[in-house]
N, C-alpha and C. Protein backbone atom coordinates (compact mmCIF):
# COMPACT_ATOMS: atom_id res chain seq x y z
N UNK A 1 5.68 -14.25 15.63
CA UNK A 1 5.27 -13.93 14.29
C UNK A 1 3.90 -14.50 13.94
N UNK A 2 3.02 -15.13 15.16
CA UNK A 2 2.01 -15.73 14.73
C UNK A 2 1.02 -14.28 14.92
N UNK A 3 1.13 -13.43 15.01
CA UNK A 3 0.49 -12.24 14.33
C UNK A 3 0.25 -11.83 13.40
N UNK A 4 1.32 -11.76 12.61
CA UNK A 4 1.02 -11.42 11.20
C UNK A 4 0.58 -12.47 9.95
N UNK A 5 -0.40 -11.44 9.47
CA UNK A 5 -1.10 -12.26 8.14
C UNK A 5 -0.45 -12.92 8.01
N UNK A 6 -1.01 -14.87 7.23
CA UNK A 6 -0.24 -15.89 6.47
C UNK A 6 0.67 -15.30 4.81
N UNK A 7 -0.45 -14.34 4.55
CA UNK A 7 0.70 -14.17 3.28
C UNK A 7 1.12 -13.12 3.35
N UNK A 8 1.39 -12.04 4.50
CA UNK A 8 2.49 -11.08 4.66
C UNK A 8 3.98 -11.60 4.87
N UNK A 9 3.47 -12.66 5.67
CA UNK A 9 5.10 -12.80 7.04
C UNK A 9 5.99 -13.20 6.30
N UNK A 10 5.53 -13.76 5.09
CA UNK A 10 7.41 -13.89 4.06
C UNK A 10 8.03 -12.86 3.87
N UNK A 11 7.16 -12.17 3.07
CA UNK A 11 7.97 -11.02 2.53
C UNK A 11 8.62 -9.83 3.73
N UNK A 12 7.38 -9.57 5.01
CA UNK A 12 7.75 -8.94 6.37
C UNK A 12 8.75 -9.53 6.57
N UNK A 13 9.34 -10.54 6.79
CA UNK A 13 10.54 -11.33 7.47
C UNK A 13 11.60 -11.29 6.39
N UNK A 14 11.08 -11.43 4.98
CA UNK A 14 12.74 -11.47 4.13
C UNK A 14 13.32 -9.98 4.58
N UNK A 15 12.42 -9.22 4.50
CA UNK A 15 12.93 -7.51 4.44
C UNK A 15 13.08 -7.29 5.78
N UNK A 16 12.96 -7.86 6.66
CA UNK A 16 13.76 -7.34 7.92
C UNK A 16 15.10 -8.22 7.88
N UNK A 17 14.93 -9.33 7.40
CA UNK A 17 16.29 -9.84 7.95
C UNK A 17 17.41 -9.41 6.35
N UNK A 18 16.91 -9.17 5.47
CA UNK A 18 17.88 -8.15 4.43
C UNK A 18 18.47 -6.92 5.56
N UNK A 19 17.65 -5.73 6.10
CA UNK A 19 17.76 -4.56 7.27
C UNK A 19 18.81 -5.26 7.79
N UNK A 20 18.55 -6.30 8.82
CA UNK A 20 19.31 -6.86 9.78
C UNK A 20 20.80 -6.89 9.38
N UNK A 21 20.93 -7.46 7.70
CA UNK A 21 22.25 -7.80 7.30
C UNK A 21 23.21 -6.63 6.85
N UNK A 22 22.22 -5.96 6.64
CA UNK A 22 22.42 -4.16 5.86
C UNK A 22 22.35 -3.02 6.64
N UNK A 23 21.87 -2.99 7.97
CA UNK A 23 21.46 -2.10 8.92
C UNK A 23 20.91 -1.02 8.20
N UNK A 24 20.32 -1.19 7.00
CA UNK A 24 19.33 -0.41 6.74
C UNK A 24 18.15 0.05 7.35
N UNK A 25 17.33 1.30 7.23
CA UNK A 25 15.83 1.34 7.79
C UNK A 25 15.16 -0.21 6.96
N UNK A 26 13.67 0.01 8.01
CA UNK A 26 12.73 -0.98 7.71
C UNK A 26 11.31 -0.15 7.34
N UNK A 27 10.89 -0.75 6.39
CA UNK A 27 9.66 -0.17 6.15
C UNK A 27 8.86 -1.25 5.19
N UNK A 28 7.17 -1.42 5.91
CA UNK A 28 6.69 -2.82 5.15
C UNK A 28 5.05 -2.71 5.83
N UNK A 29 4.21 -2.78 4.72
CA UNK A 29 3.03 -2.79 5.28
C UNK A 29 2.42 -3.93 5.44
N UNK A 30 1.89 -4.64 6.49
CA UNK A 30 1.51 -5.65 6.63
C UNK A 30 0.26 -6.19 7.57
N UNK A 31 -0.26 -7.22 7.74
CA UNK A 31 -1.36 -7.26 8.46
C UNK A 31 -1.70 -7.98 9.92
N UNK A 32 -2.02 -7.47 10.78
CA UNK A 32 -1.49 -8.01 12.28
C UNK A 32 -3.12 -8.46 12.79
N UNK A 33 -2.82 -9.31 13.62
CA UNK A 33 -4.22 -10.40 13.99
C UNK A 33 -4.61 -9.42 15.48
N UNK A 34 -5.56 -8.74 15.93
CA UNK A 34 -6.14 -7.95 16.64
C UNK A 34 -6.79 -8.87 17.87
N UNK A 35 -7.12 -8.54 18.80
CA UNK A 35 -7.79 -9.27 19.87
C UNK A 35 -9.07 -9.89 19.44
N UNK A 36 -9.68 -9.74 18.46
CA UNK A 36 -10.71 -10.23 17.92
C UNK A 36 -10.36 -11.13 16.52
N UNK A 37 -8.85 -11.53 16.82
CA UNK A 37 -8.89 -12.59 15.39
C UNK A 37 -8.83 -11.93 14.20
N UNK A 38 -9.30 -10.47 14.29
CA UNK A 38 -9.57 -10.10 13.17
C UNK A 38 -8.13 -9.26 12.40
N UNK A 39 -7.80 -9.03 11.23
CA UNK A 39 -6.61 -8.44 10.81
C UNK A 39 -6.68 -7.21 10.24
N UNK A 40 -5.76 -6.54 10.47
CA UNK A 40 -5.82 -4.95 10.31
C UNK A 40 -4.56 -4.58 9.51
N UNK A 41 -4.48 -3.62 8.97
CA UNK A 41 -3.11 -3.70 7.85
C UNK A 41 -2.81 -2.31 9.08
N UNK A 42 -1.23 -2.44 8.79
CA UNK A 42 -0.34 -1.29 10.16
C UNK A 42 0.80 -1.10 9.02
N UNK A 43 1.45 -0.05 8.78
CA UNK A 43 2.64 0.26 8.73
C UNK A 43 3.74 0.29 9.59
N UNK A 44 4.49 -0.51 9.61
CA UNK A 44 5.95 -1.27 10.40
C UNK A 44 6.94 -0.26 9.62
N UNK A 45 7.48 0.41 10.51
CA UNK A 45 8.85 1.11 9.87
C UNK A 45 10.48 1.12 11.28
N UNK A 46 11.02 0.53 11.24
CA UNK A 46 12.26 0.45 12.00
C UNK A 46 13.53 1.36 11.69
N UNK A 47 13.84 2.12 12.47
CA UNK A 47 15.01 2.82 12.34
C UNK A 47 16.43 2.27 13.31
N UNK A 48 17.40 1.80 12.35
CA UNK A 48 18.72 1.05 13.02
C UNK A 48 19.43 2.65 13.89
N UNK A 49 19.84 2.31 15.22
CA UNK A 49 20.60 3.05 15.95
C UNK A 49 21.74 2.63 15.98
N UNK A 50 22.61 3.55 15.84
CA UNK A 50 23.79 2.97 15.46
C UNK A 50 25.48 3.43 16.56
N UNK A 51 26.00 2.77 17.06
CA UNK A 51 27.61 3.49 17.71
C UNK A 51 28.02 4.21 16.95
N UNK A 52 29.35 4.53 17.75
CA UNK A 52 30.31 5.47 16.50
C UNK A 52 30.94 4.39 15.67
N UNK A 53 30.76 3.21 15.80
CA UNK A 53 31.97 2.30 15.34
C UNK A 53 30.87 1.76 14.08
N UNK A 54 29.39 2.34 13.72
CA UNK A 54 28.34 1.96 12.87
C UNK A 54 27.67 0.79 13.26
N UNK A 55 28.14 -0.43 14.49
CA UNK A 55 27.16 -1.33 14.81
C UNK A 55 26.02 -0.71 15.15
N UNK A 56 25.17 -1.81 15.06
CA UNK A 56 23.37 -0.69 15.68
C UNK A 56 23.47 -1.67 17.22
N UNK A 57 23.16 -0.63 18.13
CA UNK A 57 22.70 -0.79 19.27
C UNK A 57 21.30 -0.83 19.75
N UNK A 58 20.56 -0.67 18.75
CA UNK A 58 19.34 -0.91 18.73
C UNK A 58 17.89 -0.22 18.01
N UNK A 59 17.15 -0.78 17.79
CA UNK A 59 16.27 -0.47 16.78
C UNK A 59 14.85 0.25 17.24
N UNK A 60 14.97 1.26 17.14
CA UNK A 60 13.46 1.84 17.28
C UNK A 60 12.61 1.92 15.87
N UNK A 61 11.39 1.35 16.94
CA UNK A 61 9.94 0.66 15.84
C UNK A 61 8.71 0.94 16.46
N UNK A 62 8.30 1.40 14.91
CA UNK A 62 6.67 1.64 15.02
C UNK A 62 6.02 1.06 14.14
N UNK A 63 4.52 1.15 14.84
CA UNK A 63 3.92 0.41 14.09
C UNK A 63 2.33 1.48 13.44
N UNK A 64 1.76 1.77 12.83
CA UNK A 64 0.99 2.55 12.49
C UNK A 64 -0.16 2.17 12.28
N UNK A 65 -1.65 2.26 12.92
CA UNK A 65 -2.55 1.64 11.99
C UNK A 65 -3.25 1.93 10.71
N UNK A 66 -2.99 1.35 9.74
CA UNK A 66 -2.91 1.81 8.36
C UNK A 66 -4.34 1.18 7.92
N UNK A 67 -5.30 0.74 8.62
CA UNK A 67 -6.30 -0.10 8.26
C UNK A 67 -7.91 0.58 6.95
N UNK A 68 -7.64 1.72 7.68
CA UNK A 68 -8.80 2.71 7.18
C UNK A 68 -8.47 3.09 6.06
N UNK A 69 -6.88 3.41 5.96
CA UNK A 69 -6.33 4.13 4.60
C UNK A 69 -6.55 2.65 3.80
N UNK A 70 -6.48 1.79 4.17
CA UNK A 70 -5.98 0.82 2.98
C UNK A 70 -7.67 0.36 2.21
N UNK A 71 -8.39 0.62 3.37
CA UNK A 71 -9.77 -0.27 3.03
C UNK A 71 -9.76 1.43 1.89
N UNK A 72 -10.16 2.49 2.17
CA UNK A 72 -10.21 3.59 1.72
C UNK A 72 -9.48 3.50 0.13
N UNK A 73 -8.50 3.18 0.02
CA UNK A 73 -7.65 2.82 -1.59
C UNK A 73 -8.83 1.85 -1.87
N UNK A 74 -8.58 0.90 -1.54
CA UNK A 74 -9.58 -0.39 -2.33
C UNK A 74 -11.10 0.51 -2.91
N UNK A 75 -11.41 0.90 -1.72
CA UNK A 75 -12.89 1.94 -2.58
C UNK A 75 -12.53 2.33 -3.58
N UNK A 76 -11.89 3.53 -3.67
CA UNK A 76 -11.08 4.39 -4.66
C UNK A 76 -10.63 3.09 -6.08
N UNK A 77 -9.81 2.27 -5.89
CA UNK A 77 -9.60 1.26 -6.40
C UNK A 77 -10.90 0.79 -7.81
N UNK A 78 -11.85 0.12 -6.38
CA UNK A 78 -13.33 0.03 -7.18
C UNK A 78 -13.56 0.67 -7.84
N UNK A 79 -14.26 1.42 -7.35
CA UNK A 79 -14.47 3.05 -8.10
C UNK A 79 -14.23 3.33 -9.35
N UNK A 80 -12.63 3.12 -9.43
CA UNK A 80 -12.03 3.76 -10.66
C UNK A 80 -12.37 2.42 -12.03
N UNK A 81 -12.52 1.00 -11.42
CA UNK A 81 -12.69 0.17 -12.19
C UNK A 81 -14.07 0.69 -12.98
N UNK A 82 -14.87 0.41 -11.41
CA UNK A 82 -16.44 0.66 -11.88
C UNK A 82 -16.48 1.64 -12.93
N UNK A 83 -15.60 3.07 -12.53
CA UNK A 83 -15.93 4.24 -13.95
C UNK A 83 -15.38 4.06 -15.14
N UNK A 84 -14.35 2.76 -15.31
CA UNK A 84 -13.82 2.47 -16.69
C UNK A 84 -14.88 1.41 -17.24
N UNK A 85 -15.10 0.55 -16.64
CA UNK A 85 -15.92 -0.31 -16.84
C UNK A 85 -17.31 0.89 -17.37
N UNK A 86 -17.59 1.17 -16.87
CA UNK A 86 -18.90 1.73 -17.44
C UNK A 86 -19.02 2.67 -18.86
N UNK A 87 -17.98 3.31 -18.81
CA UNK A 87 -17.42 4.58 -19.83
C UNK A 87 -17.04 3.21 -20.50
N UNK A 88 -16.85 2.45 -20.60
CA UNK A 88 -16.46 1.35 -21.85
C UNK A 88 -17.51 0.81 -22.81
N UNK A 89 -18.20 0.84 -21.76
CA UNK A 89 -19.50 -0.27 -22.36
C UNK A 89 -20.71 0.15 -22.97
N UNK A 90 -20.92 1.75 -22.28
CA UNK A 90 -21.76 2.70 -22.97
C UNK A 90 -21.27 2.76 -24.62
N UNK A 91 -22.23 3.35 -25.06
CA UNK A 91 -22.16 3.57 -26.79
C UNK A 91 -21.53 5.11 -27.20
N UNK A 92 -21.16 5.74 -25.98
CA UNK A 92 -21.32 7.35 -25.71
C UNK A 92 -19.64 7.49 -26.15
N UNK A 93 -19.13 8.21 -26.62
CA UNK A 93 -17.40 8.74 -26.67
C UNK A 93 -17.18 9.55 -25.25
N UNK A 94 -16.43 9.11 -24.29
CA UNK A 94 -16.78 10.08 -22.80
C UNK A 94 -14.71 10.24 -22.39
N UNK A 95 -14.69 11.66 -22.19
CA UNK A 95 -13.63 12.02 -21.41
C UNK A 95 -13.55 12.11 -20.63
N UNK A 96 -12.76 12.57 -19.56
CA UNK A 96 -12.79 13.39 -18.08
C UNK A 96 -11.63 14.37 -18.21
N UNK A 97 -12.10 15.11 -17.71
CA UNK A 97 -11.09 16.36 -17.86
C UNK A 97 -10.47 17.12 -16.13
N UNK A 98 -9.30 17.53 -16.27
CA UNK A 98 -8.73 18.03 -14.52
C UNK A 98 -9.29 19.35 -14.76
N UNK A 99 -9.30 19.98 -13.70
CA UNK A 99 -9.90 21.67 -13.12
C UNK A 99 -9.26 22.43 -14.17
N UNK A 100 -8.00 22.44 -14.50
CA UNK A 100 -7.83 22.93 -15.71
C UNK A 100 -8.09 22.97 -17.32
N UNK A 101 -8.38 22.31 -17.02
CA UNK A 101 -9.17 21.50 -18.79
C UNK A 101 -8.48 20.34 -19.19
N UNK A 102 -7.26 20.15 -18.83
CA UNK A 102 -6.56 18.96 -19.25
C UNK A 102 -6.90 17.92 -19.36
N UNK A 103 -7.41 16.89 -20.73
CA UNK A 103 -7.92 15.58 -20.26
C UNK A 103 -6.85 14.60 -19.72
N UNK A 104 -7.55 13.83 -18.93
CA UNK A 104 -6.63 12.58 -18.13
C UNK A 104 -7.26 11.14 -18.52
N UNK A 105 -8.09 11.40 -19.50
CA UNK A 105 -8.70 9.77 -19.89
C UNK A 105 -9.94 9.76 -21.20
N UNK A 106 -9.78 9.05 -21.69
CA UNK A 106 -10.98 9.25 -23.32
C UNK A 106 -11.14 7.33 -23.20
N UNK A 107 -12.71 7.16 -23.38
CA UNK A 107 -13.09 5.98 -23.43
C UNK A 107 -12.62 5.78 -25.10
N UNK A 108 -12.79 4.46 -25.07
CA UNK A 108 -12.24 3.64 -26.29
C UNK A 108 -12.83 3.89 -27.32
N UNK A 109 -14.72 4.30 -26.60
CA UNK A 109 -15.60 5.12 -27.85
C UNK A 109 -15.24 5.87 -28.84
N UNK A 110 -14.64 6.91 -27.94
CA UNK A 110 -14.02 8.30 -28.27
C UNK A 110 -13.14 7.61 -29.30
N UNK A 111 -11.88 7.34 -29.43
CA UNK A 111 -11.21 7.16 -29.80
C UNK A 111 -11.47 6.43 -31.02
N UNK A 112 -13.03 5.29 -30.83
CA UNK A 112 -13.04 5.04 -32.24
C UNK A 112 -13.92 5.75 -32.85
N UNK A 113 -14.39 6.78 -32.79
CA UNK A 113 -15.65 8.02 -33.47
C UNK A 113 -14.64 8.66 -33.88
């Protein structure tokens, strides 16, 4: 377990060993230490195999590299701060509207004009 991130491996380890007690699936995104030290976020998902009698005979697991998607949210993330943050601070009343016309957001401007 000295792979995974310092502040993943609690929560990675409570939720497998909950699975373990439950023979539930596993599913948990977390961050694994790469040949370069460096850490990469992977999606871990375990599926319990099970007898006829419901013990599991064993667990097939994957691991996914989830690294690009996650850095990719955080942009998106930014982003969305940066465009509230800005639509806030301007003096302007500013919406955004979906392809259909529907608005999905009115700065605070707006709302007080």
């Amino acid at each position: 377990y000295s792979l995974i991130h310092p502040e993943d491996k609690k929560r990675a380890l409570e939720i497998w060993e909950k699975c373990l007690i439950n023979g539930a699936s596993y599913k948990v995104e977390c961050r694994f230490k790469d040949q370069k030290n460096n850490y990469r976020w992977f999606l871990v998902q375990a599926l319990p195999i099970k007898n006829e009698d419901g013990q599991i005979n064993q667990w097939i697991v994957t691991c996914t590299d989830i690294d690009e998607q996650k850095k990719a949210e955080e942009i998106l993330k930014r982003s969305g701060q940066e465009f509230k943050l800005i639509t806030e601070i301007i003096p302007q009343a500013i919406w955004r509207a979906n392809p259909d016309g529907t608005a999905d957001y009115f700065s605070r401007r707006f709302y007080d004009i």
